[in-house]
Protein backbone atom coordinates (compact mmCIF):
# COMPACT_ATOMS: atom_id res chain seq x y z
CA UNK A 1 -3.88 -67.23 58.51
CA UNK A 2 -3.63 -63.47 59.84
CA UNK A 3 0.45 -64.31 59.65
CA UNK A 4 -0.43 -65.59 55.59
CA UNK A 5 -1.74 -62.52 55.00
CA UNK A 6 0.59 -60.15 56.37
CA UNK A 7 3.21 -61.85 54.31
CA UNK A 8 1.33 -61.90 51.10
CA UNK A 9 0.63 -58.15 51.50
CA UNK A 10 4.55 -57.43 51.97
CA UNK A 11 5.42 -59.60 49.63
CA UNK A 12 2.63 -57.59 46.82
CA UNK A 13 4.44 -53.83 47.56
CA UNK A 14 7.91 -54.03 46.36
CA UNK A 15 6.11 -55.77 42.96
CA UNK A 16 4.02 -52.50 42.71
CA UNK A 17 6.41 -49.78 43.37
CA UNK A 18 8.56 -51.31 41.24
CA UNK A 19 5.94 -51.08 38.33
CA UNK A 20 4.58 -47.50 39.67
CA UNK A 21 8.72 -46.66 38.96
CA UNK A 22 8.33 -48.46 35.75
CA UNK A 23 5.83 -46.18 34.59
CA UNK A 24 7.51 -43.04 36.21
CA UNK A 25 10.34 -43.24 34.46
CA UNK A 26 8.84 -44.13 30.72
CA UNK A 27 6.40 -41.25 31.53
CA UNK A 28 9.60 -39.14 32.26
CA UNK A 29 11.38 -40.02 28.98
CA UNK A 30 8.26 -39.31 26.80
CA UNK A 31 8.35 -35.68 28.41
CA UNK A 32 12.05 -35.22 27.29
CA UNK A 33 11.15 -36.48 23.96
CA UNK A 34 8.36 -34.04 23.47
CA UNK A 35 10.44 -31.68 25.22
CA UNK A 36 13.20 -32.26 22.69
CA UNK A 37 10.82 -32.56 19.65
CA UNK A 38 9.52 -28.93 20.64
CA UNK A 39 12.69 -27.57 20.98
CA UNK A 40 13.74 -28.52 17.68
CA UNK A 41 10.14 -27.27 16.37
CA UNK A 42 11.21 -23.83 17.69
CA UNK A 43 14.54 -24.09 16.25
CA UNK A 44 13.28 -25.23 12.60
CA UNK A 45 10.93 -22.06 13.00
CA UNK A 46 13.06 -19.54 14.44
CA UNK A 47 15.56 -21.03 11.27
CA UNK A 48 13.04 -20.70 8.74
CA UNK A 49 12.41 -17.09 9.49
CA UNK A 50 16.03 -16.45 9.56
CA UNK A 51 16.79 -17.92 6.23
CA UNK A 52 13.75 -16.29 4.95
CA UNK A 53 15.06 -12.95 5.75
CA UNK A 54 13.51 -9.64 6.77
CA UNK A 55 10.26 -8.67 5.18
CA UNK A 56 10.62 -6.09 2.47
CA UNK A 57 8.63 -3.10 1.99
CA UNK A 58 6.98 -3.45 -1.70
CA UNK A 59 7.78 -0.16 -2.78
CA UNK A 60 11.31 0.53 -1.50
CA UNK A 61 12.54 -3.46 -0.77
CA UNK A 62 13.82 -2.00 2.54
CA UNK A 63 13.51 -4.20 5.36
CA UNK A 64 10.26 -2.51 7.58
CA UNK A 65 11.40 -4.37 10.80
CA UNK A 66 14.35 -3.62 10.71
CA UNK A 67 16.63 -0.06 11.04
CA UNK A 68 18.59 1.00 8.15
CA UNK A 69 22.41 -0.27 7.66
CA UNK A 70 23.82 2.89 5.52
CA UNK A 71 22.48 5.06 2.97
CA UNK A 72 24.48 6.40 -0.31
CA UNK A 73 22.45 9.73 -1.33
CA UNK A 74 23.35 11.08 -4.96
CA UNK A 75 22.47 14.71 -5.58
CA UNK A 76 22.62 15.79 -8.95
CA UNK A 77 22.55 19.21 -10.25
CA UNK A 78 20.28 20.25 -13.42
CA UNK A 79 19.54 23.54 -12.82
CA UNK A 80 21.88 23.91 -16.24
CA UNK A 81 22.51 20.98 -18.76
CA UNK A 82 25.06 18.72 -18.79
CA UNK A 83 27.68 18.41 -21.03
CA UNK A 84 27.91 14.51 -22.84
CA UNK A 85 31.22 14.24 -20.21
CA UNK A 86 29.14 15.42 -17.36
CA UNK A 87 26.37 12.98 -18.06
CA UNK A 88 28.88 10.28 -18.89
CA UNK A 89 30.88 10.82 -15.69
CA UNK A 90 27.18 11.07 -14.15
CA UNK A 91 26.40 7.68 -15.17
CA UNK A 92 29.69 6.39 -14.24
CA UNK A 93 29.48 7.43 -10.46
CA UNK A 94 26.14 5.86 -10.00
CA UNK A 95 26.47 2.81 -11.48
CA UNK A 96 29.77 2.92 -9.28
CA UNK A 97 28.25 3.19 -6.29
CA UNK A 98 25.08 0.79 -7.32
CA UNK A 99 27.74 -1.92 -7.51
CA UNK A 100 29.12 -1.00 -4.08
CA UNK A 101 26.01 -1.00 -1.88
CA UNK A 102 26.09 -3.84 0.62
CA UNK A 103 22.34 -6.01 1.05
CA UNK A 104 19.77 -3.40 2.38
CA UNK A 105 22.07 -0.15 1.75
CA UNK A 106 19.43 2.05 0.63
CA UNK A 107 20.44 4.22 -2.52
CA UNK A 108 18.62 7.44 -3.42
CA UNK A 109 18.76 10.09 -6.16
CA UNK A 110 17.60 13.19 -5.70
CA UNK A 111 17.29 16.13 -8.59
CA UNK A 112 18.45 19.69 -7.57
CA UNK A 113 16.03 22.02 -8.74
CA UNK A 114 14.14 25.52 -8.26
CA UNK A 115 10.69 23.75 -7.53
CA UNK A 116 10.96 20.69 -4.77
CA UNK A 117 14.29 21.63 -2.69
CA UNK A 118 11.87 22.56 0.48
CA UNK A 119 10.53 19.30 0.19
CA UNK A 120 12.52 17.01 -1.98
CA UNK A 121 11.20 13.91 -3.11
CA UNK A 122 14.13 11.05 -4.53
CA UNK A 123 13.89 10.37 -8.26
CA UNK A 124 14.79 6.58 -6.85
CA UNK A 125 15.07 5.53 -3.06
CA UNK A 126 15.40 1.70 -2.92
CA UNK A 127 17.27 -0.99 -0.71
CA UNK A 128 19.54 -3.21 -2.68
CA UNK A 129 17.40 -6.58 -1.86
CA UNK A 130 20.66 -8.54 -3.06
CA UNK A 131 22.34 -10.46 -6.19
CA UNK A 132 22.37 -13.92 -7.05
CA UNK A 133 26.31 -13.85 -6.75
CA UNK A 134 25.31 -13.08 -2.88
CA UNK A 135 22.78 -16.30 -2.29
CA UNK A 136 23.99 -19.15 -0.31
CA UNK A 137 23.37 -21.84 -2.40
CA UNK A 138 22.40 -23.90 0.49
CA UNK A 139 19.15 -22.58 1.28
CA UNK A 140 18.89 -19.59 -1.12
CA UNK A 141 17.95 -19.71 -4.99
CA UNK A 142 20.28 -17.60 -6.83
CA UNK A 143 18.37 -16.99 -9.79
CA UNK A 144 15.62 -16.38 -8.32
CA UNK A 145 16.98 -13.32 -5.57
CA UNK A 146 19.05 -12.64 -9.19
CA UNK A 147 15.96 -11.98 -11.22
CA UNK A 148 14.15 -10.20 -8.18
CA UNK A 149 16.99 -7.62 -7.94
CA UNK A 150 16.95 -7.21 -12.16
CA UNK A 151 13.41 -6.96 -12.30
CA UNK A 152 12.50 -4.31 -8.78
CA UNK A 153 16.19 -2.33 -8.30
CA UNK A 154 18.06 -2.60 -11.52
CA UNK A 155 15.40 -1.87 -14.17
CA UNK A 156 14.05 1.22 -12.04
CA UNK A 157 17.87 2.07 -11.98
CA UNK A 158 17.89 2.22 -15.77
CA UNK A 159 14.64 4.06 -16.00
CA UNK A 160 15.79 6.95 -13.67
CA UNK A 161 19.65 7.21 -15.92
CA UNK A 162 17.06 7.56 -18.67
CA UNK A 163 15.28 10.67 -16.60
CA UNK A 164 18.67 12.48 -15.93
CA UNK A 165 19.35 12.67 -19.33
CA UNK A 166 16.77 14.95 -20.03
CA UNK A 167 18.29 18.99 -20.32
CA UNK A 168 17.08 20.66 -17.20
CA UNK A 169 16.88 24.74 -17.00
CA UNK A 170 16.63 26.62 -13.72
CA UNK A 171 16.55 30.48 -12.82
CA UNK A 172 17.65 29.43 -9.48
CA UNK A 173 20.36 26.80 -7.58
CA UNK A 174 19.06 26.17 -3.76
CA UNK A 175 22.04 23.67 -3.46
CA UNK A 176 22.26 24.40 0.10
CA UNK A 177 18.97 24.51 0.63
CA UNK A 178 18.46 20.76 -0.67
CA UNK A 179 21.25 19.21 1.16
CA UNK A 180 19.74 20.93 4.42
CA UNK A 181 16.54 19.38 3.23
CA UNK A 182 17.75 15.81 2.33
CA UNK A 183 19.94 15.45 5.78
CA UNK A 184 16.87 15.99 8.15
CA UNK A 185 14.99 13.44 6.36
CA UNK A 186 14.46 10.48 8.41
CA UNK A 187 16.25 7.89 6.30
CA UNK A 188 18.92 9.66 5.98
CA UNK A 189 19.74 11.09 9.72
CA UNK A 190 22.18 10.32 11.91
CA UNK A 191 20.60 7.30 13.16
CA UNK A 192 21.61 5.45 9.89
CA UNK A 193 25.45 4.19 10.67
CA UNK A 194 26.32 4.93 7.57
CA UNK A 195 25.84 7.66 5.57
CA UNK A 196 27.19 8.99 2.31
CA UNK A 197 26.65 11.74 -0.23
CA UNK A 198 27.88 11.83 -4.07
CA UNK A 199 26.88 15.64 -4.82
CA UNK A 200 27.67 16.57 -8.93
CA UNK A 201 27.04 20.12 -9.18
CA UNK A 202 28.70 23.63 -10.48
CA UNK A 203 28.16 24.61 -6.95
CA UNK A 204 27.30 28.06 -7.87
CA UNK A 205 25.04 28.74 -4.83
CA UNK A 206 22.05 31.12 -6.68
CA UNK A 207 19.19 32.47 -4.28
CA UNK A 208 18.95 36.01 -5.11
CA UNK A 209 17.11 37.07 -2.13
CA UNK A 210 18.63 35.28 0.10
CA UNK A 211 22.66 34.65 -0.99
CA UNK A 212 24.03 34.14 -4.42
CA UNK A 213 27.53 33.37 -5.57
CA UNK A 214 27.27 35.33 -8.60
CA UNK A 215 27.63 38.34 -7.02
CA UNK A 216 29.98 40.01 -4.28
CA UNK A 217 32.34 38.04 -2.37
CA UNK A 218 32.92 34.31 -2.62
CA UNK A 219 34.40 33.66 1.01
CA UNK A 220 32.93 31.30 3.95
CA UNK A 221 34.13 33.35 6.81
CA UNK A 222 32.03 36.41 5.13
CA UNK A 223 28.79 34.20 4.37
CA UNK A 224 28.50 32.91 7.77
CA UNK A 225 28.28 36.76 8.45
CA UNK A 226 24.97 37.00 6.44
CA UNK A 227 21.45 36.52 8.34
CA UNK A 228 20.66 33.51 5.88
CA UNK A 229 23.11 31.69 6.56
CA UNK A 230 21.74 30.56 9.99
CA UNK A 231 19.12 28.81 7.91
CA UNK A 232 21.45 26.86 5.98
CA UNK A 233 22.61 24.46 9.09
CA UNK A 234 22.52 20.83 7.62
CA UNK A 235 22.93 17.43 9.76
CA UNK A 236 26.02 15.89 7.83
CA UNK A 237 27.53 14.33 11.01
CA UNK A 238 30.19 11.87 9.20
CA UNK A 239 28.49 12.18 6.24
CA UNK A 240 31.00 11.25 3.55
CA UNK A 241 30.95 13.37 0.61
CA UNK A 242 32.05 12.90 -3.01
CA UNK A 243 31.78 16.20 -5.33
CA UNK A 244 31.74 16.35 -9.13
CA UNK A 245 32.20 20.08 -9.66
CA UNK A 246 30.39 20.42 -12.91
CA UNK A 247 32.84 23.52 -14.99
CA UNK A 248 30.62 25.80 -16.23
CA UNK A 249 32.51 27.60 -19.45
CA UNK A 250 32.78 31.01 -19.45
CA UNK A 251 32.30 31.51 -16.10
CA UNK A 252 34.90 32.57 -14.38
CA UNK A 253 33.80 32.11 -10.79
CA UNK A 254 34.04 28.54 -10.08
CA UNK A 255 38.23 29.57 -8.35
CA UNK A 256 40.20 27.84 -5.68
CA UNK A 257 38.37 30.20 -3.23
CA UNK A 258 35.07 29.04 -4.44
CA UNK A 259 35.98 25.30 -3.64
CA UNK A 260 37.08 26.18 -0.60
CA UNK A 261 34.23 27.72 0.60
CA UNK A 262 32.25 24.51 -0.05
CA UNK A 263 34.96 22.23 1.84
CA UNK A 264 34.73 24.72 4.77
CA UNK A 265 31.15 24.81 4.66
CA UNK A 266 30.59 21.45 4.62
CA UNK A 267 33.38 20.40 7.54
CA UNK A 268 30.95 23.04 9.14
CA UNK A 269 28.23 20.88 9.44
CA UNK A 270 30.00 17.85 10.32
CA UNK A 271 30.95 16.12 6.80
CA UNK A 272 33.89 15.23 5.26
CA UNK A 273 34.57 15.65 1.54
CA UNK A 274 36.72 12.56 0.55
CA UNK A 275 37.16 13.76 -2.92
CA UNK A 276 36.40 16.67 -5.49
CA UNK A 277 36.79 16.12 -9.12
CA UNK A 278 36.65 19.11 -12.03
CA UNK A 279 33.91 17.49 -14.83
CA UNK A 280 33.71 19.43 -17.88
């Protein structure tokens, strides 16, 4: 009887381990399969927020977490009015550059003036959020990002052309003074990769008690001379700039010497001018 025993007990453990192992390894594959389903949770997540893009700021439609990717500045000149040319050519280079900004390039426009150049606000300053032409089809709704750029970039864009057309009438020109200004602003420093400047101006520098081109010499190497000029240091570190010297008739100061003093003062502060065009 004692002998029964012993084998029915031996005979009972293989049975049981073998079930215990049963159970092991289903238990095992239910982990990888919630392991697995998780996973691809995560991923569907993680994918959703990519496809869904950065978060826009309201106001500006630049991405807030996020740095910026490049910023195209336009500075335009109305301390005199423009001529129809000079407000067509105007027109011309900002819708030029609109239609070059890549997705989240922000573009500004800024107004040269007597009144705001310590503390210049933009006229615009928005991200291009993207056009429809841009969606992927496969996850993005191209008339939908089409009517969101219409509606919060383009419209605004319109609006501000509008604005510039008004005639403007200044006593003084701080043009220096403004690009100083606008290149220490924090959206347009040199942590932005890439930064450009479309400046469309007579360039007849007019602060009478401080420097003014309308009097004495017009030569770079005898303004850096002057005490003012130390105040005049902008951060255009491979800035790339685009003039539009607005002719003034009449004038008789706007020379060769008087464009080069503006291509060696701005190489001074670390920008290159990649093209100057006469507008009259």
């Amino acid at each position: 009887m004692g002998l029964g025993g012993a084998r029915n007990t031996s005979s009972s453990t293989p049975a049981a381990n073998r079930q215990g192992s049963q159970f092991s390894a289903q238990d095992r594959k239910g982990l990888k399969i919630a392991g697995v389903s998780i996973a691809i949770m995560i991923g569907l997540g993680g994918l959703a927020i990519y496809l869904a893009g950065p978060k826009p700021d309201p106001e500006t439609l630049c991405p807030e977490d996020r740095p910026l990717v490049a910023h195209t500045v336009v500075l335009v000149d109305k301390t005199d009015p423009l001529t129809e040319g000079q407000f067509r050519y105007l027109k011309e280079k900002i819708l030029g550059a609109r239609d070059r900004l890549v997705q989240f390039e922000k573009f500004s426009i800024f107004v040269l003036d007597d009144k705001n150049y310590m503390s210049p606000e933009p006229l615009f300053s928005k991200c291009n959020p993207g056009r429809g032409d841009e969606a992927n089809p496969f996850y993005q709704n191209p008339r939908k990002i089409q009517k969101k750029f219409d509606a919060f970039f383009e419209q605004p864009l319109e609006d501000t052309l509008k604005d510039l057309k008004s005639v403007g009438v200044a006593s003084r020109s701080p043009i220096m003074e403004m690009i100083r200004e606008i290149s220490y602003r924090k959206d347009f420093s040199n942590q932005v990769p890439e930064r450009r400047m479309i400046l469309v101006s007579d360039l007849m520098e007019n602060m009478p008690d401080h420097y003014t081109q309308y009097a004495g010499t017009i030569n770079y190497e005898f303004f850096t001379e002057q005490p003012y000029a130390g105040e005049l240091k902008a951060n255009l570190s491979q800035v790339k700039v685009d003039i539009g010297y607005l002719m003034r008739n009449g004038m008789g100061l706007q020379t060769n010497d008087h464009v080069l003093f503006w291509y060696k003062y701005l190489a001074a502060q670390g920008a290159s001018v990649s093209g100057i065009r006469k507008v009259r």
